[in-house]
PDB file of N, CA and C in Angstrom:
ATOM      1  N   UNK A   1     197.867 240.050 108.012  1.00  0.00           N
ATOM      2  CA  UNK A   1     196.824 239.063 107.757  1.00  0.00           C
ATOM      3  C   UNK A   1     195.839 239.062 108.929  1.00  0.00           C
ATOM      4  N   UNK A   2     194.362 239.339 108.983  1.00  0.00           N
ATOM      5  CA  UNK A   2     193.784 238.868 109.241  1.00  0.00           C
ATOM      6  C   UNK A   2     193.477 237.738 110.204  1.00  0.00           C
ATOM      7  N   UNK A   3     193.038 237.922 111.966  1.00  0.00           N
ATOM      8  CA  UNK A   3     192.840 236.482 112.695  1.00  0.00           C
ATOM      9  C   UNK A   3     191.963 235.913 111.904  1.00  0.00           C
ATOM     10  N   UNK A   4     191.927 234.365 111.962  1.00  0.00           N
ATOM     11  CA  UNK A   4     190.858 233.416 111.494  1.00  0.00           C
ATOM     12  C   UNK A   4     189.708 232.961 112.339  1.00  0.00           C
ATOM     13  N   UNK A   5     188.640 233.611 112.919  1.00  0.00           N
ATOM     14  CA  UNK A   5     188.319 232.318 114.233  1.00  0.00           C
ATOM     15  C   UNK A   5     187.706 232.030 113.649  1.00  0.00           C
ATOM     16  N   UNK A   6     187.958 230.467 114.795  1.00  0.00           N
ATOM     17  CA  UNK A   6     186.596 229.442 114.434  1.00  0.00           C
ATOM     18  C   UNK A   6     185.661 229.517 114.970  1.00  0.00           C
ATOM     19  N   UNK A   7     184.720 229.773 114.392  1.00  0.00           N
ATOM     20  CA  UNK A   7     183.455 229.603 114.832  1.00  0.00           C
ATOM     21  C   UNK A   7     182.750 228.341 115.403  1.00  0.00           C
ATOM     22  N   UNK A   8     183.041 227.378 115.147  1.00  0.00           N
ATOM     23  CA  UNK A   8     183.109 225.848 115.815  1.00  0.00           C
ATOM     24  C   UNK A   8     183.551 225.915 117.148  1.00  0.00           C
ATOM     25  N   UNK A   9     184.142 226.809 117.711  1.00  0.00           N
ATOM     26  CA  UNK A   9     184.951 226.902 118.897  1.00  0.00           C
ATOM     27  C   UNK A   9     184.855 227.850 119.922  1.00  0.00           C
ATOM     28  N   UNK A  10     183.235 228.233 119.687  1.00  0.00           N
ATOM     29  CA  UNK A  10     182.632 230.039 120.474  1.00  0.00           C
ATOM     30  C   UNK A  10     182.908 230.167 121.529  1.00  0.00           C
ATOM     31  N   UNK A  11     183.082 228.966 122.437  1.00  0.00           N
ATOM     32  CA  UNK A  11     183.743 229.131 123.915  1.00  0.00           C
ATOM     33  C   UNK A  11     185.414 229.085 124.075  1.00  0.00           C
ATOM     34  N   UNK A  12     185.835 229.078 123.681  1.00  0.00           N
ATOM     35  CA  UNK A  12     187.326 228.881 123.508  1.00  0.00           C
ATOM     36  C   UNK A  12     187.662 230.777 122.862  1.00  0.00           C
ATOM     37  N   UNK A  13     186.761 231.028 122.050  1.00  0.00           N
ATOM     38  CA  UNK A  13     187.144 232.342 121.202  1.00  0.00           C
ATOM     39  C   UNK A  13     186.664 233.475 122.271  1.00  0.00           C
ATOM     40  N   UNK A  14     185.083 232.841 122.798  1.00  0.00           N
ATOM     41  CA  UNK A  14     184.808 233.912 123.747  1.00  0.00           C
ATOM     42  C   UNK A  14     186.138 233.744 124.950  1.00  0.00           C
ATOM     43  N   UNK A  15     186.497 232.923 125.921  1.00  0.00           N
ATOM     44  CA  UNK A  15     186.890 233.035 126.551  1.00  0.00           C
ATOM     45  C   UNK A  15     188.977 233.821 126.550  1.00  0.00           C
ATOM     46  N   UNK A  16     188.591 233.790 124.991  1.00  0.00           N
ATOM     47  CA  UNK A  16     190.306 234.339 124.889  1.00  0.00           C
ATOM     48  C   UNK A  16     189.934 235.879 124.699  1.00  0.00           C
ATOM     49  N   UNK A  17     188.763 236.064 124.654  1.00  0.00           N
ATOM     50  CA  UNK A  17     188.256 237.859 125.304  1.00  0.00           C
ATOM     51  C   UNK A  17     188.318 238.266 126.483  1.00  0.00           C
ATOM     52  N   UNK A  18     188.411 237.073 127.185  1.00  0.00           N
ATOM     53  CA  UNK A  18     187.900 237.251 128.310  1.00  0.00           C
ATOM     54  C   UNK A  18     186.549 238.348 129.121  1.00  0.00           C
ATOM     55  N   UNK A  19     185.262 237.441 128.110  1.00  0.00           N
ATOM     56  CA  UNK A  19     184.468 238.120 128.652  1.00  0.00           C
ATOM     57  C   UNK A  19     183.016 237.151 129.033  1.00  0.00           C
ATOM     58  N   UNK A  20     182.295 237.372 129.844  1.00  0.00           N
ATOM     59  CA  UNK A  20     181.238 236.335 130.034  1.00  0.00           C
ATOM     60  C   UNK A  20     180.248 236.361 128.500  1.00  0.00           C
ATOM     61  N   UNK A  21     179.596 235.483 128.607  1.00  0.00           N
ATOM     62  CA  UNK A  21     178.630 235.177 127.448  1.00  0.00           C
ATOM     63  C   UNK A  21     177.651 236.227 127.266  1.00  0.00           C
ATOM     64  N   UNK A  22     176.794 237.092 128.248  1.00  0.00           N
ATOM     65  CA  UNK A  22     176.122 237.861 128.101  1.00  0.00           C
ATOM     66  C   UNK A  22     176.916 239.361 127.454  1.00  0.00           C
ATOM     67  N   UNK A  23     177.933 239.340 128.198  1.00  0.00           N
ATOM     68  CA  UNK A  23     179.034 240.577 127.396  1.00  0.00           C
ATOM     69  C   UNK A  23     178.909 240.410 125.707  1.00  0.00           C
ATOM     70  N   UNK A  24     179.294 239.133 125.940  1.00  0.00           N
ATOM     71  CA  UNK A  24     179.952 238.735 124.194  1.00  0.00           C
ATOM     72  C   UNK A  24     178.829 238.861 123.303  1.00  0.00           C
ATOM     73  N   UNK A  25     177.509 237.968 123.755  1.00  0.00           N
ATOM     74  CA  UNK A  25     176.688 238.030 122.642  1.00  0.00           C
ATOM     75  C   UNK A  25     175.631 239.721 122.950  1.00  0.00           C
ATOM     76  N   UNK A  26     175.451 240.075 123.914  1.00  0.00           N
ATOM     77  CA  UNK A  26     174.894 241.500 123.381  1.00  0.00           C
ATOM     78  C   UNK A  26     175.484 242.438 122.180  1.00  0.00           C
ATOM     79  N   UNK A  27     176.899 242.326 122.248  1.00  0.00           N
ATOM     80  CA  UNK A  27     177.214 243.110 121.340  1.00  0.00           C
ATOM     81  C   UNK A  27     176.917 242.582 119.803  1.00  0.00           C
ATOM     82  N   UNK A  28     175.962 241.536 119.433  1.00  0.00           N
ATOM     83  CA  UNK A  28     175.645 240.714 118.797  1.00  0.00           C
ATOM     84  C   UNK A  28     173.724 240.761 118.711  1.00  0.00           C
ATOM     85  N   UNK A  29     173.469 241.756 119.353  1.00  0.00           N
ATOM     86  CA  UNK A  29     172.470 241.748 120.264  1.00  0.00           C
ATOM     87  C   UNK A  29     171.377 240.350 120.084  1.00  0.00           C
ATOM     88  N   UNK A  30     172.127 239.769 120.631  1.00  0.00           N
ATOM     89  CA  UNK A  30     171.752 237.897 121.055  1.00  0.00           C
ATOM     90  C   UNK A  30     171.475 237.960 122.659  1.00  0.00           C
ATOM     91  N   UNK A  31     170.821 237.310 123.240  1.00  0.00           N
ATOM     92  CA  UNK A  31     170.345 237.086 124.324  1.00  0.00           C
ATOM     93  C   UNK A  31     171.745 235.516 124.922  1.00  0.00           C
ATOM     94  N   UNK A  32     172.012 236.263 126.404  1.00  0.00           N
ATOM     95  CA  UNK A  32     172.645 235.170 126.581  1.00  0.00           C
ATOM     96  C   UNK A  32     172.036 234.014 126.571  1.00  0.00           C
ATOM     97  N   UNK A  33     170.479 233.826 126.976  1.00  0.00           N
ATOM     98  CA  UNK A  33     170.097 232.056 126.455  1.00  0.00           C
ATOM     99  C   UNK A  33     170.398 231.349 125.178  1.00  0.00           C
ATOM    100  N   UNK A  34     170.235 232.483 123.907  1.00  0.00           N
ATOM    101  CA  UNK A  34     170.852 231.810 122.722  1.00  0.00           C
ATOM    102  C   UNK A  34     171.593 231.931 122.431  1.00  0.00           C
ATOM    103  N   UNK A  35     172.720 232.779 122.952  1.00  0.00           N
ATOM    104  CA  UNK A  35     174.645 232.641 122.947  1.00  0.00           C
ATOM    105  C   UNK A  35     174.911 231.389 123.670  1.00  0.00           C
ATOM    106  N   UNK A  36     174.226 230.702 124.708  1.00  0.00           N
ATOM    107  CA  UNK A  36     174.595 229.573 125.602  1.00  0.00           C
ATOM    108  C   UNK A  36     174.665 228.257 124.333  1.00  0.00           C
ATOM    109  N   UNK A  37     172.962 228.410 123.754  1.00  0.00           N
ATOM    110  CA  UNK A  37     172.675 226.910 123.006  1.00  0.00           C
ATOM    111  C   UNK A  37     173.558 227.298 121.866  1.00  0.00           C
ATOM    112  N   UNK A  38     173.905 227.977 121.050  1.00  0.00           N
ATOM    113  CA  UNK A  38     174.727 228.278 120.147  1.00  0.00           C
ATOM    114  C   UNK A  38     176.627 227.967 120.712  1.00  0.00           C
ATOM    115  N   UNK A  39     176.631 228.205 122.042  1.00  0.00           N
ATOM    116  CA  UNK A  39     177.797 227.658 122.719  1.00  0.00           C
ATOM    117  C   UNK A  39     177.848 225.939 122.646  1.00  0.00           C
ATOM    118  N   UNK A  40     176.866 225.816 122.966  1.00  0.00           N
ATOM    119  CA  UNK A  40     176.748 223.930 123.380  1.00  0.00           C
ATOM    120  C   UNK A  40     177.115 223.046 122.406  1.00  0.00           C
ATOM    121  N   UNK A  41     178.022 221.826 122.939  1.00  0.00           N
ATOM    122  CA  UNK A  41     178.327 220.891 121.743  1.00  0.00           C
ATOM    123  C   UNK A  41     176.964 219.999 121.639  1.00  0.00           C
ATOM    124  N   UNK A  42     176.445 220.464 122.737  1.00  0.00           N
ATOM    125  CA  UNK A  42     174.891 219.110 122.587  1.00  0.00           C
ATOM    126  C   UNK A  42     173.303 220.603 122.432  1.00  0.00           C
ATOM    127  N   UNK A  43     173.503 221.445 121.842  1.00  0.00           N
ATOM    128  CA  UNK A  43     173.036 222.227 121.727  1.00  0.00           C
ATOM    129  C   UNK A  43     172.463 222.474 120.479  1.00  0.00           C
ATOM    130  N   UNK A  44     170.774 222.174 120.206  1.00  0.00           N
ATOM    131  CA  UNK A  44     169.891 222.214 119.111  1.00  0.00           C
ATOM    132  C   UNK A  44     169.474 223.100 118.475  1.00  0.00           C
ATOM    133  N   UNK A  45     170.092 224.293 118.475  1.00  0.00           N
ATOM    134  CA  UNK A  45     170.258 225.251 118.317  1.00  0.00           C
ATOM    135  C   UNK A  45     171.311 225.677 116.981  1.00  0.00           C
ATOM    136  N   UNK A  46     171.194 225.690 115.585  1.00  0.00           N
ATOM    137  CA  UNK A  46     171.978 225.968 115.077  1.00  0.00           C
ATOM    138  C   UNK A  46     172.425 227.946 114.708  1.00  0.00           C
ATOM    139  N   UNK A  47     173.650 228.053 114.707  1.00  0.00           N
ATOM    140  CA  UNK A  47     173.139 229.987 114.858  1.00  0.00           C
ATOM    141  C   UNK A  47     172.917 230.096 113.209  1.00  0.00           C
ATOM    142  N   UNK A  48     172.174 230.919 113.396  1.00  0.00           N
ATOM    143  CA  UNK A  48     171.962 231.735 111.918  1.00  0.00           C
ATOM    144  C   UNK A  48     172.636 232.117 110.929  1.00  0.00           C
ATOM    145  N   UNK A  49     172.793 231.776 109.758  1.00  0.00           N
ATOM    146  CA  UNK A  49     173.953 232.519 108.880  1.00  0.00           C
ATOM    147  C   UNK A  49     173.881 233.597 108.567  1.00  0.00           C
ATOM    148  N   UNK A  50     173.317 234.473 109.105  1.00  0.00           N
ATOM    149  CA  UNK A  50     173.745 236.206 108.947  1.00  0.00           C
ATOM    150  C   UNK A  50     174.456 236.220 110.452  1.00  0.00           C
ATOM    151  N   UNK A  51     174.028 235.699 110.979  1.00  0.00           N
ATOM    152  CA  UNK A  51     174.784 235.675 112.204  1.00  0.00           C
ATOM    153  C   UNK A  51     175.539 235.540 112.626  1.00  0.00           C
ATOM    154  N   UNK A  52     176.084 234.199 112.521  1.00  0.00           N
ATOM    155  CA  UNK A  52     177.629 233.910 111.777  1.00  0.00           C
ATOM    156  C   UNK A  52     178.784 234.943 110.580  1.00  0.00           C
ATOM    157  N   UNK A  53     177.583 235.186 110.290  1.00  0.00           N
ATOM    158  CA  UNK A  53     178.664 235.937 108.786  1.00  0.00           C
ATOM    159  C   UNK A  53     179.185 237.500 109.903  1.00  0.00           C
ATOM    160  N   UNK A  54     177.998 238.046 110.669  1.00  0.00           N
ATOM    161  CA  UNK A  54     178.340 239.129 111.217  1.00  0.00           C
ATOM    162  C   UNK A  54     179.502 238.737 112.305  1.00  0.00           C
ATOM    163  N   UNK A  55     179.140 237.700 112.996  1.00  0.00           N
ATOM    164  CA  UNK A  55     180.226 236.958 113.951  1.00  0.00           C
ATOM    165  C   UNK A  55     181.782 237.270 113.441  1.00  0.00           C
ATOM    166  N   UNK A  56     181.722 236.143 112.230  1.00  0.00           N
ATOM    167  CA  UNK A  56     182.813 236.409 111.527  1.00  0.00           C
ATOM    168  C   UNK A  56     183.382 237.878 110.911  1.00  0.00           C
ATOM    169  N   UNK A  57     182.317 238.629 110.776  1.00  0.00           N
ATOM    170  CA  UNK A  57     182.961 240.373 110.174  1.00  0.00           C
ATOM    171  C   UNK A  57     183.837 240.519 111.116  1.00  0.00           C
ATOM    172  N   UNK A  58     183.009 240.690 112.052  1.00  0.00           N
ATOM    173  CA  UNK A  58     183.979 241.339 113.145  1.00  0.00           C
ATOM    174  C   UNK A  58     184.869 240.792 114.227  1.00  0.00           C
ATOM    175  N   UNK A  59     184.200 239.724 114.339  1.00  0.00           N
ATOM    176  CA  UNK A  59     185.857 238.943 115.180  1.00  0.00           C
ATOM    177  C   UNK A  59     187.427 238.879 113.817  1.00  0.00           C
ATOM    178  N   UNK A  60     187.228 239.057 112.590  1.00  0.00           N
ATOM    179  CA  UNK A  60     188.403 239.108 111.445  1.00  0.00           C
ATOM    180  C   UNK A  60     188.666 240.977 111.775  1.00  0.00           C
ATOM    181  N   UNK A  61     187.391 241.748 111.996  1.00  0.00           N
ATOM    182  CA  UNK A  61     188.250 243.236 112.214  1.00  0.00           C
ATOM    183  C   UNK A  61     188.041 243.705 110.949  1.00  0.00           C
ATOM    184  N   UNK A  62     186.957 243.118 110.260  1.00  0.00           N
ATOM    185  CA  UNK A  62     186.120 243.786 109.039  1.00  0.00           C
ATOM    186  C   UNK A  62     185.266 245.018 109.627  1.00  0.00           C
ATOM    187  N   UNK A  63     184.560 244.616 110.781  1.00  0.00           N
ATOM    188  CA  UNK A  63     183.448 245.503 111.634  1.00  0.00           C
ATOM    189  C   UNK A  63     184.409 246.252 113.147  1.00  0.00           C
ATOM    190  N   UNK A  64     184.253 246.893 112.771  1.00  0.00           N
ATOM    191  CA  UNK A  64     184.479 247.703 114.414  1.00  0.00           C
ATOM    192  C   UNK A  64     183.375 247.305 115.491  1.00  0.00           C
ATOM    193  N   UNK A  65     183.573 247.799 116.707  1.00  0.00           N
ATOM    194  CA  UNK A  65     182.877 247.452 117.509  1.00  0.00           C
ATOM    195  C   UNK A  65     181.871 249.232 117.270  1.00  0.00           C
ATOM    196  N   UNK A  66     182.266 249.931 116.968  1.00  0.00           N
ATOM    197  CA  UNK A  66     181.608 251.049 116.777  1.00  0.00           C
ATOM    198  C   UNK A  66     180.826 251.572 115.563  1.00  0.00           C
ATOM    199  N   UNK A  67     181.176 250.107 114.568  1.00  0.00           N
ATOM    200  CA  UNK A  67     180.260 249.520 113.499  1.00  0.00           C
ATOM    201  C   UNK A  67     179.092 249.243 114.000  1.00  0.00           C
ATOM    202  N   UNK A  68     179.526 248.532 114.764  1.00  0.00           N
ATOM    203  CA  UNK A  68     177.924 247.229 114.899  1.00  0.00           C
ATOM    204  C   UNK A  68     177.190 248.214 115.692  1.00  0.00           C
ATOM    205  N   UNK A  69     177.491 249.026 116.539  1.00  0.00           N
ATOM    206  CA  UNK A  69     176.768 250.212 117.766  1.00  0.00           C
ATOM    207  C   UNK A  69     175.869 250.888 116.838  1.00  0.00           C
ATOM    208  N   UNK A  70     176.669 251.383 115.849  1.00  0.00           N
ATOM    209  CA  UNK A  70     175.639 251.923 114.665  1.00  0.00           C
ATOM    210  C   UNK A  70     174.971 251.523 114.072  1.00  0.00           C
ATOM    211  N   UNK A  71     175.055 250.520 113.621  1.00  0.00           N
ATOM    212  CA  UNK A  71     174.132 249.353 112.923  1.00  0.00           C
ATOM    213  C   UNK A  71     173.139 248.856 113.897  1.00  0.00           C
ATOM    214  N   UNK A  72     173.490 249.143 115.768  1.00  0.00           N
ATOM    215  CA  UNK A  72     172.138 248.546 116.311  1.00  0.00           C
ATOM    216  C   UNK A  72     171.303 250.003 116.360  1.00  0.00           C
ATOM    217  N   UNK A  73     172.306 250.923 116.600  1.00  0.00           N
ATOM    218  CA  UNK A  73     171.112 252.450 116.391  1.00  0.00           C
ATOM    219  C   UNK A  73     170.217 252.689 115.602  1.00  0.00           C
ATOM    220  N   UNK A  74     171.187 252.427 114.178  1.00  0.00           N
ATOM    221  CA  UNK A  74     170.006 252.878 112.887  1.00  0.00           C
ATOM    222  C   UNK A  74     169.104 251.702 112.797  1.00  0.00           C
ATOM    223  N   UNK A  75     169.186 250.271 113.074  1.00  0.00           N
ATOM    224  CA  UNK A  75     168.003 249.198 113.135  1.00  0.00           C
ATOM    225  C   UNK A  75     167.377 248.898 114.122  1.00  0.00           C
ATOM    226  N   UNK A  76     167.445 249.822 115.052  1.00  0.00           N
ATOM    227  CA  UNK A  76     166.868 249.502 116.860  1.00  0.00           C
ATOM    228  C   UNK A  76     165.335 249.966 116.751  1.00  0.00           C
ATOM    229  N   UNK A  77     165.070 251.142 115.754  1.00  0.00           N
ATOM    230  CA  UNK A  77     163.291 251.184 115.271  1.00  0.00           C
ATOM    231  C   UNK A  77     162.763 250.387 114.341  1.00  0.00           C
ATOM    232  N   UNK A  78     163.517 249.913 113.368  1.00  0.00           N
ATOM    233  CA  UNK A  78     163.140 249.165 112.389  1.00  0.00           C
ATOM    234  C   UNK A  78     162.747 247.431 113.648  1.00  0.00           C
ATOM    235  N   UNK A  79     163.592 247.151 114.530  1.00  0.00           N
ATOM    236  CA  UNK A  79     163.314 246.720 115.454  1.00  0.00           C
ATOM    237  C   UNK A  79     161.986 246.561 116.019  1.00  0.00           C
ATOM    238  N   UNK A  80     161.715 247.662 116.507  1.00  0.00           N
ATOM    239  CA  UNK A  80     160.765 247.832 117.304  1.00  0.00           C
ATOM    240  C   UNK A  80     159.429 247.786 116.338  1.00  0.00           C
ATOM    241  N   UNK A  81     159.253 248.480 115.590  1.00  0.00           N
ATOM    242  CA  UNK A  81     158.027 248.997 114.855  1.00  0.00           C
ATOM    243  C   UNK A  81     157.220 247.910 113.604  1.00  0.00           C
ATOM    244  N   UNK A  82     158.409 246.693 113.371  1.00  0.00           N
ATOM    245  CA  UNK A  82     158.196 246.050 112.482  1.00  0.00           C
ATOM    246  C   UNK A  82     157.084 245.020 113.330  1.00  0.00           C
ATOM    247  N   UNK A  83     156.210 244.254 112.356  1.00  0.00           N
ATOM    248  CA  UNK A  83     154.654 244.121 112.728  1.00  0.00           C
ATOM    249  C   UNK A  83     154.812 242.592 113.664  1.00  0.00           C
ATOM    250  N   UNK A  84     154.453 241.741 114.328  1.00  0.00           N
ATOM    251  CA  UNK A  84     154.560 240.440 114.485  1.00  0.00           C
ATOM    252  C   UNK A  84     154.622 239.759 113.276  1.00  0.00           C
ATOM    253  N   UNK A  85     155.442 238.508 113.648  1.00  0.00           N
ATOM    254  CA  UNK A  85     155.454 237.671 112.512  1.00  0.00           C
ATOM    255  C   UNK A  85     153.942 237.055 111.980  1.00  0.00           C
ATOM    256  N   UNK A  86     154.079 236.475 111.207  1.00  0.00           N
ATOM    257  CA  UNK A  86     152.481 235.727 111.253  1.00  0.00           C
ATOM    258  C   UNK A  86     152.675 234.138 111.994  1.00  0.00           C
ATOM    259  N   UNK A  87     151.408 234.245 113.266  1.00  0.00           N
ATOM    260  CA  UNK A  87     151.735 232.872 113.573  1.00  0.00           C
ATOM    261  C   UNK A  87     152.419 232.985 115.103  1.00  0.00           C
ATOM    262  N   UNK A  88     153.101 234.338 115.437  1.00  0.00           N
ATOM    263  CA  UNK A  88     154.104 234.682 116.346  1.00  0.00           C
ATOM    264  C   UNK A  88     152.973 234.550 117.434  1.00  0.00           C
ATOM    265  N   UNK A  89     153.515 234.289 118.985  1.00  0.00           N
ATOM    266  CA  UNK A  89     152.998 234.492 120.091  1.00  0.00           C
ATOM    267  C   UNK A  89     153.260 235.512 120.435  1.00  0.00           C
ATOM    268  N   UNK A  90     151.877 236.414 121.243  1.00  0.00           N
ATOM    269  CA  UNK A  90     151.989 237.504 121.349  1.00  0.00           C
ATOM    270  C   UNK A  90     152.184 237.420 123.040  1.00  0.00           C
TER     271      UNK A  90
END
């Protein structure tokens, strides 16, 4: 079976990795400022539900860690090349 984490509990889950916040959420490629507010119980910041859902792939061991590496390769131009939002600060 499958671990369960909670996601309610990102500091408790990160820290049973034992890894700092910038470790944890790059591989997420999240910036540790919004791995922090996404950490916070007083934090206005709600995370994203693809974000979560990817969270959850792979902390359950749906995603490899050599999943997501690929998934930032093949979307790291789609990344880059895609236009500003409308409205975005440049």
């Amino acid at each position: 079976m499958a671990k369960r984490p909670n996601l309610t509990k990102l500091p408790a889950l990160r820290a049973n990795l034992s890894v700092n916040q910038r470790d944890f959420w790059s591989v997420y490629s999240v910036t540790q400022s919004a791995g922090s507010r996404y950490e916070s119980a007083k934090g206005n910041r709600a995370m994203p539900q693809p974000l979560a859902m990817l969270l959850w792939l792979h902390q359950t061991g749906r995603l490899t860690d050599l999943d997501l590496k690929k998934a930032r390769t093949a979307t790291s131009e789609f990344a880059r090349t895609r236009p500003a939002a409308r409205g975005a600060r440049k």
